[in-house]
C-alpha atoms as a PDB file:
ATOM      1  CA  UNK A   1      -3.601  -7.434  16.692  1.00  0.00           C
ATOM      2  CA  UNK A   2      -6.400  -5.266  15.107  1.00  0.00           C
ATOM      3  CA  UNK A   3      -7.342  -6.048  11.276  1.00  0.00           C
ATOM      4  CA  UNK A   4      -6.024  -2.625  10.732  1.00  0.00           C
ATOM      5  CA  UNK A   5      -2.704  -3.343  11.878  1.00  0.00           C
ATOM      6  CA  UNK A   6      -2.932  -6.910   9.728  1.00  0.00           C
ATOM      7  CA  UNK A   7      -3.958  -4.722   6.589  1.00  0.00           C
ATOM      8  CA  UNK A   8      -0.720  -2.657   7.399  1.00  0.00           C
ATOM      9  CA  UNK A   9       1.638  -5.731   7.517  1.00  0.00           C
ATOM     10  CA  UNK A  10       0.083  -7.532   4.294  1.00  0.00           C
ATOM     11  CA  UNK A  11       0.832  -4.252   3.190  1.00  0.00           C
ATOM     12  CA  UNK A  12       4.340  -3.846   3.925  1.00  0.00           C
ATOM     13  CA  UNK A  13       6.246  -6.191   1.367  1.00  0.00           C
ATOM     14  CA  UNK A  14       4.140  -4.553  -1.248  1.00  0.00           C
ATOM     15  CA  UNK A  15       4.903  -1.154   0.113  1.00  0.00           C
ATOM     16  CA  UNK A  16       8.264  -1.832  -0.157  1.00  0.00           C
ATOM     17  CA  UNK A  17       8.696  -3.003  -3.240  1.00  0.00           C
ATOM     18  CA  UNK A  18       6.827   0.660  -4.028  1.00  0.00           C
ATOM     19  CA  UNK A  19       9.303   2.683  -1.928  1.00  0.00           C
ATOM     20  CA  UNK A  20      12.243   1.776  -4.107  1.00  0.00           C
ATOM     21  CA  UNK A  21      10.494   2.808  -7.146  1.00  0.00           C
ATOM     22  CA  UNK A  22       9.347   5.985  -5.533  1.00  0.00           C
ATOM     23  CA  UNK A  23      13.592   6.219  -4.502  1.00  0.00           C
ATOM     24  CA  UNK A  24      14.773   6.290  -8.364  1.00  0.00           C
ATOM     25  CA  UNK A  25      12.417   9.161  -8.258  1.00  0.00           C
ATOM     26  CA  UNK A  26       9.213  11.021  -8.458  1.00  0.00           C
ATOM     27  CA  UNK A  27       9.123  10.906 -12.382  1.00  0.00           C
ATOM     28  CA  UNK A  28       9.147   7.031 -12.254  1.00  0.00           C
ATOM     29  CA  UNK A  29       6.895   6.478  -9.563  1.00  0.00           C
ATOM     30  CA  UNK A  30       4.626   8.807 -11.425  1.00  0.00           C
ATOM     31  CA  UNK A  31       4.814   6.079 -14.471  1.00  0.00           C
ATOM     32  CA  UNK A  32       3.102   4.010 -12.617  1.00  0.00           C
ATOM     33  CA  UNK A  33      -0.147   3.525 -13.156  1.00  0.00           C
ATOM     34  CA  UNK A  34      -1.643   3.625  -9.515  1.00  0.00           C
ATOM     35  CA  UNK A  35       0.196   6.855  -8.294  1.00  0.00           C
ATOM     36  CA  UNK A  36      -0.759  10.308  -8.094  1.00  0.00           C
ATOM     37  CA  UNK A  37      -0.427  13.324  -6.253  1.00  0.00           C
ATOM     38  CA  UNK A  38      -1.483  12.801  -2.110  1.00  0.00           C
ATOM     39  CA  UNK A  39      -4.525  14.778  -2.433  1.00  0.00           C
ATOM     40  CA  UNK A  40      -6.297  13.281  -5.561  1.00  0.00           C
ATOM     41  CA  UNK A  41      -5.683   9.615  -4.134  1.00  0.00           C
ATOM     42  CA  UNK A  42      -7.354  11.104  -1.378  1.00  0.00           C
ATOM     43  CA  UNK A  43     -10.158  12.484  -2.832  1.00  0.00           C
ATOM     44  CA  UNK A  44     -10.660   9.535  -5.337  1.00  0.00           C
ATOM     45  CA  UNK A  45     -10.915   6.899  -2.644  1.00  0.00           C
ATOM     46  CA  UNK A  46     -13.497   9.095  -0.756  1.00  0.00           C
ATOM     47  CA  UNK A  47     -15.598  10.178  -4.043  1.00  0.00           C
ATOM     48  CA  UNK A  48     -15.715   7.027  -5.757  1.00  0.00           C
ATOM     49  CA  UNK A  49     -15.793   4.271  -2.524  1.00  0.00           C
ATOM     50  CA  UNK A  50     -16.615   6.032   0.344  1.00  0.00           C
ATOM     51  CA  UNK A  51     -13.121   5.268   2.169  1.00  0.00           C
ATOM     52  CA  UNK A  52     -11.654   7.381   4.732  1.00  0.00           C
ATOM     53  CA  UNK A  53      -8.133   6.906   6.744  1.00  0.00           C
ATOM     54  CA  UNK A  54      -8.828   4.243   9.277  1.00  0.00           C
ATOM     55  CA  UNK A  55      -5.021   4.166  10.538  1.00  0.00           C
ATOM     56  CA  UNK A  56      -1.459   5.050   9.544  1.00  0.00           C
ATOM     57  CA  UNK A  57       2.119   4.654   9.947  1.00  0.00           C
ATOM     58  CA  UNK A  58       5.469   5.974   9.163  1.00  0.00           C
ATOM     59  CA  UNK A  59       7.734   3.537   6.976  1.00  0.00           C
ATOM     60  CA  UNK A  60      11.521   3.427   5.948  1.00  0.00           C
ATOM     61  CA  UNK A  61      12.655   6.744   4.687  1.00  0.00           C
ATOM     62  CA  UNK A  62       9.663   8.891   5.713  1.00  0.00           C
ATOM     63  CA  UNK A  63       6.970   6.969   3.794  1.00  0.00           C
ATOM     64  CA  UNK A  64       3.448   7.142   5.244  1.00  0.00           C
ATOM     65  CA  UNK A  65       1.569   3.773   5.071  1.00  0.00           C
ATOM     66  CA  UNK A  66      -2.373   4.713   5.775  1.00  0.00           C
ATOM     67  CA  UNK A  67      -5.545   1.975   5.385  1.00  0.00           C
ATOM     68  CA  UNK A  68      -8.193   3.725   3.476  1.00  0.00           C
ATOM     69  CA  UNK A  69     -11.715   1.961   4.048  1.00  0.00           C
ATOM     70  CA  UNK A  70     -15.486   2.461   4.171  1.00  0.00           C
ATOM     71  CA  UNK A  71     -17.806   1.154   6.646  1.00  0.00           C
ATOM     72  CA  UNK A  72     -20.526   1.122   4.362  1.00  0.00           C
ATOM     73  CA  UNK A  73     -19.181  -1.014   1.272  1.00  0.00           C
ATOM     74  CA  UNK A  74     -16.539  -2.731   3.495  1.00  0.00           C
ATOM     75  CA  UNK A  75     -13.973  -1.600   0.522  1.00  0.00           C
ATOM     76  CA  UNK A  76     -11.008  -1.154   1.600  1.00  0.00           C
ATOM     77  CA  UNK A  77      -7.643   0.748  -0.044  1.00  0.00           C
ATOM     78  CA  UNK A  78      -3.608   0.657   1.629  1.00  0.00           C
ATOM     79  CA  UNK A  79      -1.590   3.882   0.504  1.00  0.00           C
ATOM     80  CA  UNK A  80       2.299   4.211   0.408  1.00  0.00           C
ATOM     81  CA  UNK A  81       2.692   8.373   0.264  1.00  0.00           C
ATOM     82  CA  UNK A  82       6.454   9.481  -0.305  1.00  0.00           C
ATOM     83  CA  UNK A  83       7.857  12.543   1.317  1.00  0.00           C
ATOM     84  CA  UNK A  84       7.770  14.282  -1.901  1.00  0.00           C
ATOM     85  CA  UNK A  85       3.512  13.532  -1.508  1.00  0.00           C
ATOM     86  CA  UNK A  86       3.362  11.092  -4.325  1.00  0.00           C
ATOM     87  CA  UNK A  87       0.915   8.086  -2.974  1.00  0.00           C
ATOM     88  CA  UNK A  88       0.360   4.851  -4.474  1.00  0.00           C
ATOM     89  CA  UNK A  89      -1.957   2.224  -4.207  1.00  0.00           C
ATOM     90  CA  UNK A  90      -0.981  -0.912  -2.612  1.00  0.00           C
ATOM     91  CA  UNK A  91      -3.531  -3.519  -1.971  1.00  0.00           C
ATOM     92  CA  UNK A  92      -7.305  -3.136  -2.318  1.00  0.00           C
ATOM     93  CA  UNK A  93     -10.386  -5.819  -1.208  1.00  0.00           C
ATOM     94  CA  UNK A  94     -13.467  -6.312   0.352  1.00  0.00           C
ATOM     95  CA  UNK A  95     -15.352  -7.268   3.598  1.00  0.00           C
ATOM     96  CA  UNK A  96     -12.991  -4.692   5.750  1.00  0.00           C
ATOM     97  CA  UNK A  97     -14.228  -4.876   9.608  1.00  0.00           C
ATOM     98  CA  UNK A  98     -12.704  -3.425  12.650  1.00  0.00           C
ATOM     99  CA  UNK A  99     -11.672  -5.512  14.885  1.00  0.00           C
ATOM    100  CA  UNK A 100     -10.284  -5.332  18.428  1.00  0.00           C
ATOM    101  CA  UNK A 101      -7.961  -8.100  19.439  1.00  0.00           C
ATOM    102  CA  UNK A 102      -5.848  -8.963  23.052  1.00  0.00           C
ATOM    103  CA  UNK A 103      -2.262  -9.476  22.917  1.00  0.00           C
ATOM    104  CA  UNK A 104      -1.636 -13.262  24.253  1.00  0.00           C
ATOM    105  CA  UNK A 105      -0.801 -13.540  27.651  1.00  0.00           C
ATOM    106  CA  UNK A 106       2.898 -13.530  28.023  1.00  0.00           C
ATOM    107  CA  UNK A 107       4.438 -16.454  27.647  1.00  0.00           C
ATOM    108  CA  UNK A 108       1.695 -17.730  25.623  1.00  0.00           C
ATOM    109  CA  UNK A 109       2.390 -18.700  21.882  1.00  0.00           C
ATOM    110  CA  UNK A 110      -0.455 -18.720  20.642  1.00  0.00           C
END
């Protein structure tokens, strides 16, 4: 399993716990503090920390999940974005690496 893809399951009971907000609607979701319009996350994240989309996924009812990070700073930022293009911020931390992993051999629990 890749750290990206362990950054997107951390991710995933926070995400959603966002997604039902974001289903009682855009104004509530855009209550909340750590949403915004799709593009000015975006931008934000970039600007300010240097991230860019690593990887990305589609969630229950359309949402896209998407790891934000920066090789430089080893910041790193997970998104919920609803259909409607209102993304929030999930999780954020440090020391982000890439990493590569082999599935187990089958049969193999480990």
């Amino acid at each position: 399993m890749t750290r990206n893809t362990t950054l997107m399951a951390m991710g995933a009971l926070a995400a959603a716990t966002v997604l039902n907000m974001m289903a009682t609607g855009a104004a509530m979701a855009q209550q909340v503090r750590n949403c915004g319009p799709r593009e000015l996350v975006v931008n934000r994240l970039a600007d300010r920390y240097g991230e860019t989309r690593q990887s990305m996924g589609l969630g229950a009812n359309n949402a896209v999940l998407e790891v934000f990070a920066s090789d430089e700073s080893g910041t790193w930022t997970v998104t919920v974005t609803s259909p409607e293009g209102m993304t929030c911020l999930i999780a954020s931390g440090q020391a982000f690496e890439e990493l590569v992993e082999a599935l187990p051999a089958k049969g193999n629990d480990a």
